[in-house]
C-alpha atoms as a PDB file:
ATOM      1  CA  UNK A   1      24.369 -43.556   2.185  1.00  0.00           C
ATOM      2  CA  UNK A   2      24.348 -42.059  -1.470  1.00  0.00           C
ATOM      3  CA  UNK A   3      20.927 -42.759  -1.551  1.00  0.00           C
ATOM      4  CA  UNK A   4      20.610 -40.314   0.765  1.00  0.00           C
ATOM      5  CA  UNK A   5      22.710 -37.608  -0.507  1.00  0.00           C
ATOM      6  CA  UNK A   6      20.546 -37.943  -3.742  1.00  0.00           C
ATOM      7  CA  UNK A   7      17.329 -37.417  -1.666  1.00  0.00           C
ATOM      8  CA  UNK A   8      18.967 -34.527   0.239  1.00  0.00           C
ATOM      9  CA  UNK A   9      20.374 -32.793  -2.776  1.00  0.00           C
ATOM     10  CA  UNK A  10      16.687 -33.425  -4.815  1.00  0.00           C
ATOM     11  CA  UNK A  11      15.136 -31.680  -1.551  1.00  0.00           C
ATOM     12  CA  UNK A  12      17.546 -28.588  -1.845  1.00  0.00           C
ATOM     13  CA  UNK A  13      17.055 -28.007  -5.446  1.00  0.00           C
ATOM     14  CA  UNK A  14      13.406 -28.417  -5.270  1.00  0.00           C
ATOM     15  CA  UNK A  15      13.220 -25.669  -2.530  1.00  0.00           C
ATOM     16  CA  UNK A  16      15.548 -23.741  -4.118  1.00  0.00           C
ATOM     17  CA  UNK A  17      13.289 -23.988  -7.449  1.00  0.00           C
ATOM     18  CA  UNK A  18      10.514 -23.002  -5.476  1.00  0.00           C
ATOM     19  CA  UNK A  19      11.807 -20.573  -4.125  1.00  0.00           C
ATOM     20  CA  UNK A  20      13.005 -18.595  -7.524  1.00  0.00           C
ATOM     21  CA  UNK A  21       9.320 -19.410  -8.848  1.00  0.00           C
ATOM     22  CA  UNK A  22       7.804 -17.403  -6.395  1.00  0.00           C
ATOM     23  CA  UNK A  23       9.513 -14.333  -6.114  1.00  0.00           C
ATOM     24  CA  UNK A  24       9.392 -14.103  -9.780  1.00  0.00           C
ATOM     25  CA  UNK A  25       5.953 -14.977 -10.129  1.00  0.00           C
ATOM     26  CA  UNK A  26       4.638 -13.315  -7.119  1.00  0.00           C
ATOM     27  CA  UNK A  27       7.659 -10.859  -5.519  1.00  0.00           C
ATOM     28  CA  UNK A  28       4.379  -9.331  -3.654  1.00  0.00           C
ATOM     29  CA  UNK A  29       3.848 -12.674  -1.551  1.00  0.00           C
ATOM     30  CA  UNK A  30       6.879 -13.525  -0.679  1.00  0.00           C
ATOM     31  CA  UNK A  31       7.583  -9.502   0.844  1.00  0.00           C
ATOM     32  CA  UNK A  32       4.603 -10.125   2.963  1.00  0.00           C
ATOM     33  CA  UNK A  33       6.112 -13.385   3.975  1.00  0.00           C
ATOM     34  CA  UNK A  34       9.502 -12.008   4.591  1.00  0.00           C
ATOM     35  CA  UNK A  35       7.458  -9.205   6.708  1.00  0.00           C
ATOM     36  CA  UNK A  36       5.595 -11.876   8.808  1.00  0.00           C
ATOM     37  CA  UNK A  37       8.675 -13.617   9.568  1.00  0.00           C
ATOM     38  CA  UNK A  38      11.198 -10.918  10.083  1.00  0.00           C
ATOM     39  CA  UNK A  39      10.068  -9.855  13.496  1.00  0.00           C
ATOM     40  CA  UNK A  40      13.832  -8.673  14.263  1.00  0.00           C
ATOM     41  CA  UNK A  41      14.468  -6.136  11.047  1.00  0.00           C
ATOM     42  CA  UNK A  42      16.694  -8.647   9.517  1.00  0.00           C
ATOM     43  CA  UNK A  43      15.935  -7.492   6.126  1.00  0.00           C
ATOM     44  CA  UNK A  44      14.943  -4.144   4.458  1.00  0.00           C
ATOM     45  CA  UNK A  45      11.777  -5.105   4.423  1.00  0.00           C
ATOM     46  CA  UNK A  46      11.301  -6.262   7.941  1.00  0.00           C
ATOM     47  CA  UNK A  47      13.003  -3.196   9.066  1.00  0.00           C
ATOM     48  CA  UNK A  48      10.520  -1.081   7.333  1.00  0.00           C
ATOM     49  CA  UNK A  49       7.647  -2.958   8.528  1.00  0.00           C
ATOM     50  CA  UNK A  50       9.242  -2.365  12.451  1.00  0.00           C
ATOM     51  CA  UNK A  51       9.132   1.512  11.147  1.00  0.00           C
ATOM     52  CA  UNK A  52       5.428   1.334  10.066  1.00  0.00           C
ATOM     53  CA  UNK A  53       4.179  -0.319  12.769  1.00  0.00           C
ATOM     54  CA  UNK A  54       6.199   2.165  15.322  1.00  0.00           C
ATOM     55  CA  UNK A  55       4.919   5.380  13.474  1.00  0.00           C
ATOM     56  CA  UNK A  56       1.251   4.236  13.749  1.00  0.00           C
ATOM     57  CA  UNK A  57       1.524   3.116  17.096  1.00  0.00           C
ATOM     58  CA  UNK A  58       3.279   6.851  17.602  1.00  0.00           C
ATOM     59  CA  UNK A  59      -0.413   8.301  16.137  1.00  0.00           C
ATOM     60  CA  UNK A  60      -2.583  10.407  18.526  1.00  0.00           C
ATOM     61  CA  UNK A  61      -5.585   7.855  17.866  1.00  0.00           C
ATOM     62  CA  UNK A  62      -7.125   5.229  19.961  1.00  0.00           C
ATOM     63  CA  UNK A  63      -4.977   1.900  19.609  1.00  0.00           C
ATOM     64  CA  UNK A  64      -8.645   0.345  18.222  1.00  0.00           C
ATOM     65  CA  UNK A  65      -7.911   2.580  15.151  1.00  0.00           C
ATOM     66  CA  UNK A  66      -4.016   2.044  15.388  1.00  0.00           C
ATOM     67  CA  UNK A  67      -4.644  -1.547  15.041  1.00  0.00           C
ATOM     68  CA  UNK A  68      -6.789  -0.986  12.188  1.00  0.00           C
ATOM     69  CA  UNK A  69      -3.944   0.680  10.794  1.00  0.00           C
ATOM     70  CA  UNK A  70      -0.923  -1.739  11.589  1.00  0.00           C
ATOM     71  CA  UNK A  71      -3.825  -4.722   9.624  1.00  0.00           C
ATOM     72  CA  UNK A  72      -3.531  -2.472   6.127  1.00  0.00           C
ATOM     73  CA  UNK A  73      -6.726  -1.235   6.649  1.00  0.00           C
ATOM     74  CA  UNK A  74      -8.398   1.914   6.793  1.00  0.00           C
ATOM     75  CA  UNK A  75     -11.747   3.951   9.090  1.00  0.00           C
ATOM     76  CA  UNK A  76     -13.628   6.995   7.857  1.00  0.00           C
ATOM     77  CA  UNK A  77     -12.033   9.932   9.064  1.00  0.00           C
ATOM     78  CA  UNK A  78      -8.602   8.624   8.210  1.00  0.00           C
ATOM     79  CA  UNK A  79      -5.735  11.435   7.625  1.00  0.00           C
ATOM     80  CA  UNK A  80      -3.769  10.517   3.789  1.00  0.00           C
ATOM     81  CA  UNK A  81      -0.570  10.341   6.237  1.00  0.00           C
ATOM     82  CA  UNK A  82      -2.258   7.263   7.638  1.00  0.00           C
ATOM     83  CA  UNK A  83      -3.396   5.830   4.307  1.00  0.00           C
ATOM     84  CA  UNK A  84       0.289   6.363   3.795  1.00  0.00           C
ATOM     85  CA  UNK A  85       1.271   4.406   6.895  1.00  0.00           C
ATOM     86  CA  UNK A  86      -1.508   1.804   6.206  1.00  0.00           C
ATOM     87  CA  UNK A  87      -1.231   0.934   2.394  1.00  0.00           C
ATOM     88  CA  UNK A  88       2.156   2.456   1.402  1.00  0.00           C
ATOM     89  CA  UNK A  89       2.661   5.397  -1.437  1.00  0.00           C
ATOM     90  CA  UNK A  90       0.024   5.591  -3.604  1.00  0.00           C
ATOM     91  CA  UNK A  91       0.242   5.420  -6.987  1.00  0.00           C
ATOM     92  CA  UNK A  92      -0.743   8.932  -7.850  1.00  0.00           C
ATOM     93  CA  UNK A  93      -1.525  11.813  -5.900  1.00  0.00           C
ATOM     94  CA  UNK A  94      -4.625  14.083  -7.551  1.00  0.00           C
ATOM     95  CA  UNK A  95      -5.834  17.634  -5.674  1.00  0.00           C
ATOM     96  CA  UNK A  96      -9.317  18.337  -7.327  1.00  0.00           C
ATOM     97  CA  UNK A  97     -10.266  21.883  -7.557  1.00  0.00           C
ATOM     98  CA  UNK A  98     -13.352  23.373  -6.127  1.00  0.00           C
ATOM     99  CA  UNK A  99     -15.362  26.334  -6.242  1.00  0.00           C
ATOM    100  CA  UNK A 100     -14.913  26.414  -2.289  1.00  0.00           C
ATOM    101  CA  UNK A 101     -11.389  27.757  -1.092  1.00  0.00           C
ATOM    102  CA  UNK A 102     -12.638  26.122   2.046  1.00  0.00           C
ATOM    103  CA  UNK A 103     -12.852  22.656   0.855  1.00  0.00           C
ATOM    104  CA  UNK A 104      -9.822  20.638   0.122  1.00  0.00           C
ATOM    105  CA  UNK A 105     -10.482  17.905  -1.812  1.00  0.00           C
ATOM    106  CA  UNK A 106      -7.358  14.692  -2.620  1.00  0.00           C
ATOM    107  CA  UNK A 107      -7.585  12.061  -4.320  1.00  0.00           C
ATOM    108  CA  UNK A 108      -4.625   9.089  -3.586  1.00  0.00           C
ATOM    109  CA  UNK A 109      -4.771   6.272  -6.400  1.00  0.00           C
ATOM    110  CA  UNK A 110      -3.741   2.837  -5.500  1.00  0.00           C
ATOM    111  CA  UNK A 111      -3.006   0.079  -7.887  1.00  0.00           C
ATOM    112  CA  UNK A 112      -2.647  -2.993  -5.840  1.00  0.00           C
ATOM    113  CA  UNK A 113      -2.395  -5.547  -8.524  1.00  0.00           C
ATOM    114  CA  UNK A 114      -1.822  -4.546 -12.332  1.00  0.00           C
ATOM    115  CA  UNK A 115      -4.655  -6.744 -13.027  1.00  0.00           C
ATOM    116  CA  UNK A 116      -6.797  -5.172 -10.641  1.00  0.00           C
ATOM    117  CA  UNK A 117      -8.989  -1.785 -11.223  1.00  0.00           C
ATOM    118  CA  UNK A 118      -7.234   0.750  -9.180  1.00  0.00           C
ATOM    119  CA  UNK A 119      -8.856   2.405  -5.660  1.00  0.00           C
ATOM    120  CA  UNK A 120      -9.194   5.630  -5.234  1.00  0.00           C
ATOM    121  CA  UNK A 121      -9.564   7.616  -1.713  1.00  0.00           C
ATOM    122  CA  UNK A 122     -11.469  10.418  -1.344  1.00  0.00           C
ATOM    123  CA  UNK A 123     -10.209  12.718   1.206  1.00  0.00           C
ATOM    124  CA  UNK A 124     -11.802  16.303   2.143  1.00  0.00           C
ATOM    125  CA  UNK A 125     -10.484  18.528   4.678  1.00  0.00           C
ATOM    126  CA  UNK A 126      -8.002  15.927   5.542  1.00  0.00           C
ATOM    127  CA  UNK A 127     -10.394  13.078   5.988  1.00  0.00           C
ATOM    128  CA  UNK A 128     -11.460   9.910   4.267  1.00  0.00           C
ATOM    129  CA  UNK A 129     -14.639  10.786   3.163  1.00  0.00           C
ATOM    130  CA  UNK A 130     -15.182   7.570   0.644  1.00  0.00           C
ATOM    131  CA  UNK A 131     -13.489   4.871  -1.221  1.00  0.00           C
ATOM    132  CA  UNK A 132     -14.566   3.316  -4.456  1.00  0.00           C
ATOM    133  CA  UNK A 133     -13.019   1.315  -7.034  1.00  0.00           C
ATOM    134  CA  UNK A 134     -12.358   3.146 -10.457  1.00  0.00           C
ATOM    135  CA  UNK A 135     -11.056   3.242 -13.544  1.00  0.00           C
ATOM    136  CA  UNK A 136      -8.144   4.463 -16.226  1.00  0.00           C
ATOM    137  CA  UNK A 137     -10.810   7.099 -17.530  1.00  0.00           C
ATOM    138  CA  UNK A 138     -11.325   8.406 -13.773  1.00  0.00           C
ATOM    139  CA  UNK A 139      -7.941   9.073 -13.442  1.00  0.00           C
ATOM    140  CA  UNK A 140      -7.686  10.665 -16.445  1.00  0.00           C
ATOM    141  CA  UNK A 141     -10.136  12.995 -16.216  1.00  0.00           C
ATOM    142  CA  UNK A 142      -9.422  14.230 -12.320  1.00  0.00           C
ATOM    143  CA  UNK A 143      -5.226  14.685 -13.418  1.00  0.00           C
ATOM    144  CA  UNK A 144      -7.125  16.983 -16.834  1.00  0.00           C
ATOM    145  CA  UNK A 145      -9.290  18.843 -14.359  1.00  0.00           C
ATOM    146  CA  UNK A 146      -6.386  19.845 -11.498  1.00  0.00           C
ATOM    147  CA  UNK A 147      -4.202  20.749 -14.431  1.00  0.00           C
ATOM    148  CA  UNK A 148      -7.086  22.758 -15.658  1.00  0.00           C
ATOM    149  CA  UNK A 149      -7.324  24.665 -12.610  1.00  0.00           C
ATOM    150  CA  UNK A 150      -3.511  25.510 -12.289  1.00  0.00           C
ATOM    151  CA  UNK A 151      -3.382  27.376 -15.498  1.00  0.00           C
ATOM    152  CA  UNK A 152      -6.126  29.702 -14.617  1.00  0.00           C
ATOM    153  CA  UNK A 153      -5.370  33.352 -13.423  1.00  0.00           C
END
């Protein structure tokens, strides 16, 4: 019988350990694995998945694109509001300036991993027009070129 206990007890602490490695090492993982298995809104995070996924399924899109969405992905001709929904707040939010009043152009910076080069989302006139990955100096020089354009007359 204490046999037993020992082997129970070594089980606990083991998951336990586990546990604490990987939402120190990897907080990231284990939200997405609290958001696959907190179909209820348990936690804050399933909760605000159950948000998401209402809001894009509230969208006045075709449910191919809404599923799109609701996956963390994105389609040309995506609105920032659903780049919002689809990959959460970006990490910076850049208007460039153009010699067009017409032509709205955004720019929403996302920096998935720290290791990672960030992406950046081209939007005109309210549309994804492109995606590419960038870098530090891209940033950079689009932030220097909007301030630029807000300090002329």
């Amino acid at each position: 019988m204490s046999n037993r206990w020992i082997i129970a007890v070594l089980l606990i602490l083991l998951c336990a350990g586990g546990i604490s490695f990987a939402i120190f090492n990897d907080p990231k993982a284990v939200q997405q694995l609290v958001i696959k298995i907190d179909t209820k809104g348990w936690t804050e995070a399933g909760r605000q998945e159950i948000l998401r996924q209402q809001r894009i399924s509230a969208l006045p899109i075709n449910w191919q694109y809404r599923e799109i969405l609701k996956q963390g992905k994105l389609f040309k001709q995506a609105t920032p509001e659903m780049a919002k929904l689809a990959l959460g707040e970006p990490t910076r939010v850049i208007s460039v300036p153009t010699k067009n009043p017409q032509r709205k152009v955004l720019v929403l910076v996302y920096v998935f991993d720290a290791n990672q080069r960030p992406t950046l989302l081209h939007f005109e006139n309210g549309q994804l027009h492109s995606a590419q990955q960038g870098n530090p100096a891209d940033i950079t020089s689009m932030g220097a070129m909007a301030a630029a354009s807000m300090l002329r007359p």
